[in-house]
C-alpha atoms as a PDB file:
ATOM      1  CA  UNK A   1     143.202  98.101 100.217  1.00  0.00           C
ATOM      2  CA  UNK A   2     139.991  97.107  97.731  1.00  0.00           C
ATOM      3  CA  UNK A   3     137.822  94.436  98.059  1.00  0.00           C
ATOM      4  CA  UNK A   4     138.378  92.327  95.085  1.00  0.00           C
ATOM      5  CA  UNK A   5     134.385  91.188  95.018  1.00  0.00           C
ATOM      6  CA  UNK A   6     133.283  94.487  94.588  1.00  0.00           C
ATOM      7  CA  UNK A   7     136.406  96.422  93.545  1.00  0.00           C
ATOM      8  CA  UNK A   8     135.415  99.152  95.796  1.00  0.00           C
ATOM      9  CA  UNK A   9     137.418 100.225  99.456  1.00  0.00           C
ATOM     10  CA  UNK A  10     136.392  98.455 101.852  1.00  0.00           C
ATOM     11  CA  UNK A  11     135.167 101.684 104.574  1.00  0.00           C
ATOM     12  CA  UNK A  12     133.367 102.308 101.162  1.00  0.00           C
ATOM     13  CA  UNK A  13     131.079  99.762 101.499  1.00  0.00           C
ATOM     14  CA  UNK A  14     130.774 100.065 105.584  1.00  0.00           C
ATOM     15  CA  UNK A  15     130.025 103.281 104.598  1.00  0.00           C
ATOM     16  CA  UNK A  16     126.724 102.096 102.316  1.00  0.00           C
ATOM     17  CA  UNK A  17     125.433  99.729 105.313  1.00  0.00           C
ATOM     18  CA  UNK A  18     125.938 101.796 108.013  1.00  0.00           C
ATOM     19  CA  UNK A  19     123.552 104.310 105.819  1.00  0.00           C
ATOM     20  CA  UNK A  20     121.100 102.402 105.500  1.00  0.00           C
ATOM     21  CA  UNK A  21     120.692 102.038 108.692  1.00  0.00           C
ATOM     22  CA  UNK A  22     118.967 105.407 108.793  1.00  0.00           C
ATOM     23  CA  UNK A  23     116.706 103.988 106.603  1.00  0.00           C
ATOM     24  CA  UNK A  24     115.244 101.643 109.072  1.00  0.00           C
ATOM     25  CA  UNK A  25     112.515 103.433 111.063  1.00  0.00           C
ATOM     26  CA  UNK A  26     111.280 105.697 107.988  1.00  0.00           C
ATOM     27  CA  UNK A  27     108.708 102.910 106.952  1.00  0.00           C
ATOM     28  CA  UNK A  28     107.712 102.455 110.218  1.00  0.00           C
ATOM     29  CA  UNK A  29     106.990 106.086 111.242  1.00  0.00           C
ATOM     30  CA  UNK A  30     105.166 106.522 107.897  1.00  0.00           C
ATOM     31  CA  UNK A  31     102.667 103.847 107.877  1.00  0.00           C
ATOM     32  CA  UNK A  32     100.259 105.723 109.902  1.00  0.00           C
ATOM     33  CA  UNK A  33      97.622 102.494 110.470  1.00  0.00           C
ATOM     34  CA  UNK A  34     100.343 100.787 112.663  1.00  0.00           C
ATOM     35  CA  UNK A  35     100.302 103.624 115.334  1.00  0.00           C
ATOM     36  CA  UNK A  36      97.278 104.693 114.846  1.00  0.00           C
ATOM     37  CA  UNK A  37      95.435 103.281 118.202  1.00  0.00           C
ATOM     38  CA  UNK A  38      95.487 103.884 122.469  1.00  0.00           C
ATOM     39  CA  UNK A  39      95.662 100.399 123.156  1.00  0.00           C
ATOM     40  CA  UNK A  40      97.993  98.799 124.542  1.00  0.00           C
ATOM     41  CA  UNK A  41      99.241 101.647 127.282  1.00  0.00           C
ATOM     42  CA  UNK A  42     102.433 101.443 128.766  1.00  0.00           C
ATOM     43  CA  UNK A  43     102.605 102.992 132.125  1.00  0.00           C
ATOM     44  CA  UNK A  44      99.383 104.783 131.432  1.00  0.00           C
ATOM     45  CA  UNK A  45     100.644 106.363 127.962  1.00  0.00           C
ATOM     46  CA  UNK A  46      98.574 105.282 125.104  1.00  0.00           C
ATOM     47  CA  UNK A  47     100.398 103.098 121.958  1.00  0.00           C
ATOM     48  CA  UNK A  48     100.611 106.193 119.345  1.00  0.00           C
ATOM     49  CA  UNK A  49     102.876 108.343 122.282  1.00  0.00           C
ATOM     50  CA  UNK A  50     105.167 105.621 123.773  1.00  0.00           C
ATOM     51  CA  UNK A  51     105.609 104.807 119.658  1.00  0.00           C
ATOM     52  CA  UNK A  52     106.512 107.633 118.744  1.00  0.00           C
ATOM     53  CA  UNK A  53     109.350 108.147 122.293  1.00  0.00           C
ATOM     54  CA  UNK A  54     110.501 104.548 121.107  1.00  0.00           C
ATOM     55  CA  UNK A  55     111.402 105.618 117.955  1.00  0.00           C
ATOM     56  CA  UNK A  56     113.036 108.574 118.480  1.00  0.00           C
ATOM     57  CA  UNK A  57     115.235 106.207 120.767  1.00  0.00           C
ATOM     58  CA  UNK A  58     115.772 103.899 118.301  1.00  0.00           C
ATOM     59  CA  UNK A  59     116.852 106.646 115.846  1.00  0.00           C
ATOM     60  CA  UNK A  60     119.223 108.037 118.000  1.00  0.00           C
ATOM     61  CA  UNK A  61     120.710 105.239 118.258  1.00  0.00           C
ATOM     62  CA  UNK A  62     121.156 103.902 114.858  1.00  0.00           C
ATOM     63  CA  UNK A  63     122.054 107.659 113.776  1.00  0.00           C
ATOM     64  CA  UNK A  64     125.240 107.263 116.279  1.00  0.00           C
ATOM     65  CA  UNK A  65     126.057 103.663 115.408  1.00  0.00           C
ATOM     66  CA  UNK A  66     126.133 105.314 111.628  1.00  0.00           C
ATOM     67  CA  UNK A  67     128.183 108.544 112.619  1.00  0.00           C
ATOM     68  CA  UNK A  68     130.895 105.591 114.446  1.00  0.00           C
ATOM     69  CA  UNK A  69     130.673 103.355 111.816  1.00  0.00           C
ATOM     70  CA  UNK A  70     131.622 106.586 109.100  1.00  0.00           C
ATOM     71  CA  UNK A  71     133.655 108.208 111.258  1.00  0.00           C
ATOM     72  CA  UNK A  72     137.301 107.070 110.013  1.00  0.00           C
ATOM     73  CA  UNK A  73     136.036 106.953 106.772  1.00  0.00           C
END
């Protein structure tokens, strides 16, 4: 069935969103200035290490919500 607004399928277009999704944390985990500090700690960890765990977390994540959201595609 296509979309008439776009004239494209609409798991096509899912498809698009759910990849850009990936695209979220790559801005974040290249602008070095925002991680670049100790404080604040988090259970004794400085900022620049619990960062970096957090985002590999948040990755993972959006990477599987994207793999589910292609899947039937």
């Amino acid at each position: 069935m296509a979309d008439s607004s776009e004239g494209r399928p609409a798991g096509r277009r899912r498809a698009s969103w759910s990849l850009w999704l990936l695209l979220i944390l790559v801005p974040l985990t290249m602008w070095v200035p925002l991680y670049n500090r100790v404080e604040p700690t988090l259970a004794g960890f400085p900022f620049f290490y619990w960062f970096q765990l957090l985002s590999i977390v948040i990755g993972a994540v959006l990477t599987a919500l994207a793999y589910f959201m292609t899947k039937n595609d």
